[in-house]
Protein backbone atom coordinates (compact mmCIF):
# COMPACT_ATOMS: atom_id res chain seq x y z
CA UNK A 1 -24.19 22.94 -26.40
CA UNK A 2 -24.37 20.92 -23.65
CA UNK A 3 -22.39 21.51 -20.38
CA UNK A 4 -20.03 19.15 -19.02
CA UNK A 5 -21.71 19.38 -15.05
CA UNK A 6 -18.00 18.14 -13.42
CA UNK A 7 -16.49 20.99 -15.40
CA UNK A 8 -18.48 23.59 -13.47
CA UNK A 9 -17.48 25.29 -10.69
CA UNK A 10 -20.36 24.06 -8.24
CA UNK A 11 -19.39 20.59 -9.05
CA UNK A 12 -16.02 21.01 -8.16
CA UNK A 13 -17.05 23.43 -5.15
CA UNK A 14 -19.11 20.54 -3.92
CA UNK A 15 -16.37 17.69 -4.77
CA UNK A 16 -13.96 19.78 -2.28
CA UNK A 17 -16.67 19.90 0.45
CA UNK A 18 -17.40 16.42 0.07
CA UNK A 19 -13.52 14.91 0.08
CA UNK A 20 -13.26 17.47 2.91
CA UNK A 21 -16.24 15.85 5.06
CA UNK A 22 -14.61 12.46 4.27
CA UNK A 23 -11.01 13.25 5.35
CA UNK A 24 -11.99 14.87 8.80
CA UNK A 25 -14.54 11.78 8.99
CA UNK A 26 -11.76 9.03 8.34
CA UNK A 27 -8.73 11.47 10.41
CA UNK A 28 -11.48 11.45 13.29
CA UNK A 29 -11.71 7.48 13.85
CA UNK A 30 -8.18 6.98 13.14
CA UNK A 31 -6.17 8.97 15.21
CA UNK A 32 -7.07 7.69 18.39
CA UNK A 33 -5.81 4.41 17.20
CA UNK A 34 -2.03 5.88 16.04
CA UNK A 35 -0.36 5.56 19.47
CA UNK A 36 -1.36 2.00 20.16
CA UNK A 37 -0.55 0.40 16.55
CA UNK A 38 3.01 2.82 16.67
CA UNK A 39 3.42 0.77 20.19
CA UNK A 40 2.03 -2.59 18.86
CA UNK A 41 4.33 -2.48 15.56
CA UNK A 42 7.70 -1.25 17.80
CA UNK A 43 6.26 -4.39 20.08
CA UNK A 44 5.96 -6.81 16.70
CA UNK A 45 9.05 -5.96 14.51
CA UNK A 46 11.89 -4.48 16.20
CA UNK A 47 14.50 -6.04 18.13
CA UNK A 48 14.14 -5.64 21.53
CA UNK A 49 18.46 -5.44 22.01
CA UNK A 50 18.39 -2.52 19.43
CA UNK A 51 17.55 0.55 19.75
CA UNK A 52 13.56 1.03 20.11
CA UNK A 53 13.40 3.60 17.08
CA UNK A 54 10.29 3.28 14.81
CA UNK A 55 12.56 4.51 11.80
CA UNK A 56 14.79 1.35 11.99
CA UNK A 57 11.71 -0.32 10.63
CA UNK A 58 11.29 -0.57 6.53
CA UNK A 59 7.15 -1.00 5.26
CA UNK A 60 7.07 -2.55 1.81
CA UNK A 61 2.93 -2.71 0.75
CA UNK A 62 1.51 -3.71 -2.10
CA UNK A 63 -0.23 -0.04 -1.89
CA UNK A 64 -0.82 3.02 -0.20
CA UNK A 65 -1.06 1.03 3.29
CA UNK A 66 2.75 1.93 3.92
CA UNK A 67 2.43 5.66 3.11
CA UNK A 68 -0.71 6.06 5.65
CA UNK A 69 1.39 3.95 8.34
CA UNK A 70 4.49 6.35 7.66
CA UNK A 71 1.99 9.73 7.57
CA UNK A 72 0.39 8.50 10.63
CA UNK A 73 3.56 7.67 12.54
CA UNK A 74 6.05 10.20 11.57
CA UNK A 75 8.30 7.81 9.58
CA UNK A 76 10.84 8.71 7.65
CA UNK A 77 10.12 7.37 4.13
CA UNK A 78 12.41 4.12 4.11
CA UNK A 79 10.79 2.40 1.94
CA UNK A 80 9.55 3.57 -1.89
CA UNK A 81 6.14 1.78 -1.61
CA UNK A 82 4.71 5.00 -1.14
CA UNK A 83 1.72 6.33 -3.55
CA UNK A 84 1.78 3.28 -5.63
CA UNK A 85 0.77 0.09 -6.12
CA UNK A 86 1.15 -3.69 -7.52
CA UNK A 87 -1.24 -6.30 -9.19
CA UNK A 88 -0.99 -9.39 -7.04
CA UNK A 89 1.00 -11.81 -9.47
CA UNK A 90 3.50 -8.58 -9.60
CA UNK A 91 3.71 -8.24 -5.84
CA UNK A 92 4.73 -11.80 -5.00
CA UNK A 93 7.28 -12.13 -7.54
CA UNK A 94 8.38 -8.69 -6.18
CA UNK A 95 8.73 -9.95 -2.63
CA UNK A 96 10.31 -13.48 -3.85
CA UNK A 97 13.17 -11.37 -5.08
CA UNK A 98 12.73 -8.36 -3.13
CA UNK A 99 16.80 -7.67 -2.71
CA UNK A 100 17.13 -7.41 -6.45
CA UNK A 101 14.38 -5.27 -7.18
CA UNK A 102 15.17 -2.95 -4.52
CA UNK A 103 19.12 -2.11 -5.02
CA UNK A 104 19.21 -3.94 -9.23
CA UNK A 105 16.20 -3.87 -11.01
CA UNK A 106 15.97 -0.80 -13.26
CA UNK A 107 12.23 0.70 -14.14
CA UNK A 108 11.02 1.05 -17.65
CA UNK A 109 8.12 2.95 -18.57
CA UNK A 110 5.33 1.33 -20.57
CA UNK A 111 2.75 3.20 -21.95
CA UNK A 112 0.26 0.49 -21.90
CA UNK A 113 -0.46 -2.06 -18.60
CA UNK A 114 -0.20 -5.78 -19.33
CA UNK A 115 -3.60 -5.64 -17.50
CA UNK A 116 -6.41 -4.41 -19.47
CA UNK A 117 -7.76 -3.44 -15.56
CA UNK A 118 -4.69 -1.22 -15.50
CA UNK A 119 -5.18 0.96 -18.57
CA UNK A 120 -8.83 1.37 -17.24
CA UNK A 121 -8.32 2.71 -14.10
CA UNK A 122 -5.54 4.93 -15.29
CA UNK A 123 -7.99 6.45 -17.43
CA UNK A 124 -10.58 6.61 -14.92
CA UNK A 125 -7.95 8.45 -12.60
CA UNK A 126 -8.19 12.40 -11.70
CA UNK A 127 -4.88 12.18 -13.51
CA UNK A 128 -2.42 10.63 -15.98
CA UNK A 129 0.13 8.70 -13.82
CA UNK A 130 2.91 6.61 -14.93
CA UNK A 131 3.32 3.00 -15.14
CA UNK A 132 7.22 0.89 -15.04
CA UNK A 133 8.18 -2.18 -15.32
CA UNK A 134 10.87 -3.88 -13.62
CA UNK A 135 12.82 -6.78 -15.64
CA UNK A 136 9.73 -7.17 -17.79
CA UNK A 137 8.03 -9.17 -14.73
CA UNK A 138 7.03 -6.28 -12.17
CA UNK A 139 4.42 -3.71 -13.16
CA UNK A 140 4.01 -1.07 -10.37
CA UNK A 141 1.24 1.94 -11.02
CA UNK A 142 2.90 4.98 -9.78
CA UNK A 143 -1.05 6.39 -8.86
CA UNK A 144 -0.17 9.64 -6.68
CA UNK A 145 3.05 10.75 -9.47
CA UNK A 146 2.48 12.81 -12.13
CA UNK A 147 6.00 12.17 -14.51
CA UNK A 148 8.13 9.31 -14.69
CA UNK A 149 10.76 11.73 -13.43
CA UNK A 150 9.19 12.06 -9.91
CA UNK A 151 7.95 8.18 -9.96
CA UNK A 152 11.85 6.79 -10.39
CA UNK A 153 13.84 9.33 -8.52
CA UNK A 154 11.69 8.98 -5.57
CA UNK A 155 11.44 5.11 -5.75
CA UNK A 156 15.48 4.69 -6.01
CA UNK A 157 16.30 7.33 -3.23
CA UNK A 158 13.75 5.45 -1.33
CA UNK A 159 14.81 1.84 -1.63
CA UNK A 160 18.39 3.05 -0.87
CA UNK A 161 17.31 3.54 2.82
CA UNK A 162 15.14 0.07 2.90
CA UNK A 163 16.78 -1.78 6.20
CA UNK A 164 16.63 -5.49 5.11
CA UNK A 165 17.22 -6.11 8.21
CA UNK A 166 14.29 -5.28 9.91
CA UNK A 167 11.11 -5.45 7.06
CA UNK A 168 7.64 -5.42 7.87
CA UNK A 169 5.94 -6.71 4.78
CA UNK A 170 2.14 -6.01 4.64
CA UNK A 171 -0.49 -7.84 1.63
CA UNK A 172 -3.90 -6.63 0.95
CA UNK A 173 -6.74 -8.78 -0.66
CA UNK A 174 -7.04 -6.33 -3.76
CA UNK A 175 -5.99 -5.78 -7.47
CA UNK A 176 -6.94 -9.04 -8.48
CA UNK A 177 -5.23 -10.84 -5.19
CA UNK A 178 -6.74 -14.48 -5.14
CA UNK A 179 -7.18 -17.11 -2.52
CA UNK A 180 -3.85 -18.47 -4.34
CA UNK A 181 -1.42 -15.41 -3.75
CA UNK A 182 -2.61 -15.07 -0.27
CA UNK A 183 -1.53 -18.12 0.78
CA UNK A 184 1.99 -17.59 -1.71
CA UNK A 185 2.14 -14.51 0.48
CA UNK A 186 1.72 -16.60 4.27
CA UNK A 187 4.77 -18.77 2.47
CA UNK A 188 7.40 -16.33 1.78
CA UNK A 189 10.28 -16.45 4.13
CA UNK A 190 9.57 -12.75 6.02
CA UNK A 191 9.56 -13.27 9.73
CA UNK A 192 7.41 -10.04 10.26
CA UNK A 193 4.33 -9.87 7.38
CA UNK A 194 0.63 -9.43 7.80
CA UNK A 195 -2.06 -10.18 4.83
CA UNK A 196 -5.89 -8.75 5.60
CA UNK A 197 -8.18 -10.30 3.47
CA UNK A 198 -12.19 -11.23 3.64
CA UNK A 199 -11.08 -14.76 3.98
CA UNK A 200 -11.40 -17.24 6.92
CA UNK A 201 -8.19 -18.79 6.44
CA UNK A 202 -5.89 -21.11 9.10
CA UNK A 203 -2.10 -18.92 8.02
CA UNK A 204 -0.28 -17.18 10.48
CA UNK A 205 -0.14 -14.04 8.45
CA UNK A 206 -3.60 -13.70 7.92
CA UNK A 207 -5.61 -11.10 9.09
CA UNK A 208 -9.59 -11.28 8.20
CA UNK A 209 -11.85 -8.65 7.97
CA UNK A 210 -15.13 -8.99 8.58
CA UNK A 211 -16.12 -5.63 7.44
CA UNK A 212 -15.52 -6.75 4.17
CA UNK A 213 -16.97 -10.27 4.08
CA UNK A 214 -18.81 -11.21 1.12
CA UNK A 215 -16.62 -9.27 -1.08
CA UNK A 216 -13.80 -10.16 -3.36
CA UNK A 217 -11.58 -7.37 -2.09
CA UNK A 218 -10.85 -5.11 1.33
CA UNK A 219 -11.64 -1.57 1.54
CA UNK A 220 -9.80 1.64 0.90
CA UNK A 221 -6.99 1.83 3.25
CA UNK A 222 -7.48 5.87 3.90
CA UNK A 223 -10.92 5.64 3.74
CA UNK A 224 -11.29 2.86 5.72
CA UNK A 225 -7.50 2.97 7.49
CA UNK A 226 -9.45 2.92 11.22
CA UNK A 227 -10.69 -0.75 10.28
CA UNK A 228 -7.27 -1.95 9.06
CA UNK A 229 -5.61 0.06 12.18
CA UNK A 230 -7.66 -2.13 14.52
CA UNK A 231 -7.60 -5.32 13.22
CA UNK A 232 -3.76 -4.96 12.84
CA UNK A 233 -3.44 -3.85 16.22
CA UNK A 234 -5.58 -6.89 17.65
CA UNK A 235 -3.61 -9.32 15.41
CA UNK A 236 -0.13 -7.90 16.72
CA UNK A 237 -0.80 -7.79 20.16
């Protein structure tokens, strides 16, 4: 009979070791870099005659981006784009409405994505996660949940505490984001918003990458969260 080698305990005992080695490589480069994007984002987003309090500030991402942000700077979680993320077409009809999907819009769990890219990375993950669907339009895969109970109680108690009033809306060049929804992105009406992307392109919102050049997507943002953390810090200072 022949053994399944990622069922052993060696290969799992060596997984752990290597995720470990990866984590203290990525923490290592990216700390250092905390204070000065907490002071460039305070600097960028909120108003100067309110009180200078990081946790008036709301992150909606398109993935985990927000989540490693509100880790890194001791956020409270205002926001439920957390552990999660959107296909492009999905996110920009999410932020074009982003009022009614946040305090309206009801999820339904699907069992299948409308994306056959969707269904395969679910069951390439390390575990089943659920997927909703808001208004039959919005598809959001809840990766880091492991029940549709977890997945819509956190998202509603989350986007209760979203301050409209104060957004910082961030894109990322990735599941299946073309040169199309980027610049859809640079034209929706959020005064603070940043897109990084391996594109050379003249929008305000536009942050390239050239770490990534050549490919049709950026990098991991907690893998590679030290390159986004500088770039973002040079673009909003």
């Amino acid at each position: 009979m022949k053994t399944d080698i990622k069922n052993t305990l060696l290969y799992k005992f060596a997984k752990r070791t290597y995720l470990a080695a990866v984590h203290f490589a990525c923490d290592s480069k990216r700390k250092p870099l905390v204070k000065p994007l907490a002071d460039s984002i305070l600097d960028f987003c909120i108003d100067k005659n309110k009180i200078h309090d990081i946790n008036q500030l709301s992150i909606i991402s398109s993935n985990c981006f927000a989540g490693r942000i509100m880790q890194d700077l001791n956020m409270e979680y205002n926001s439920p784009t957390l552990g999660l993320y959107f296909m492009y077409p999905d996110y920009i009809e999410f932020l074009g409405n982003l009022h009614h999907y946040l305090t309206k819009a009801k999820i339904e769990f699907v069992e299948h994505s409308k994306y056959p890219v969707g269904d395969e990375r679910r069951a390439a993950w390390s575990h089943w996660y659920p997927i909703g669907l808001f208004n039959g339009k919005v598809e959001i895969h809840f990766l880091h949940y492991y029940s549709e109970k977890e997945a819509s109680e956190k998202w509603y108690r989350r986007a209760a505490r979203v301050n409209f009033d104060n957004l910082f809306i961030i894109g990322m060049q990735q599941n299946l984001c073309t040169e199309n929804d980027i610049k859809a992105f640079d034209a929706l009406p959020f005064e603070h918003k940043v897109m990084f992307s391996t594109l050379k392109l003249p929008l305000a919102s536009n942050i390239y990458i050239p770490e990534f050049a050549g490919s049709d997507s950026v990098g991991d943002p907690y893998r590679k969260g030290h390159v986004f953390y500088r770039h973002l810090i040079r673009h909003l200072s």
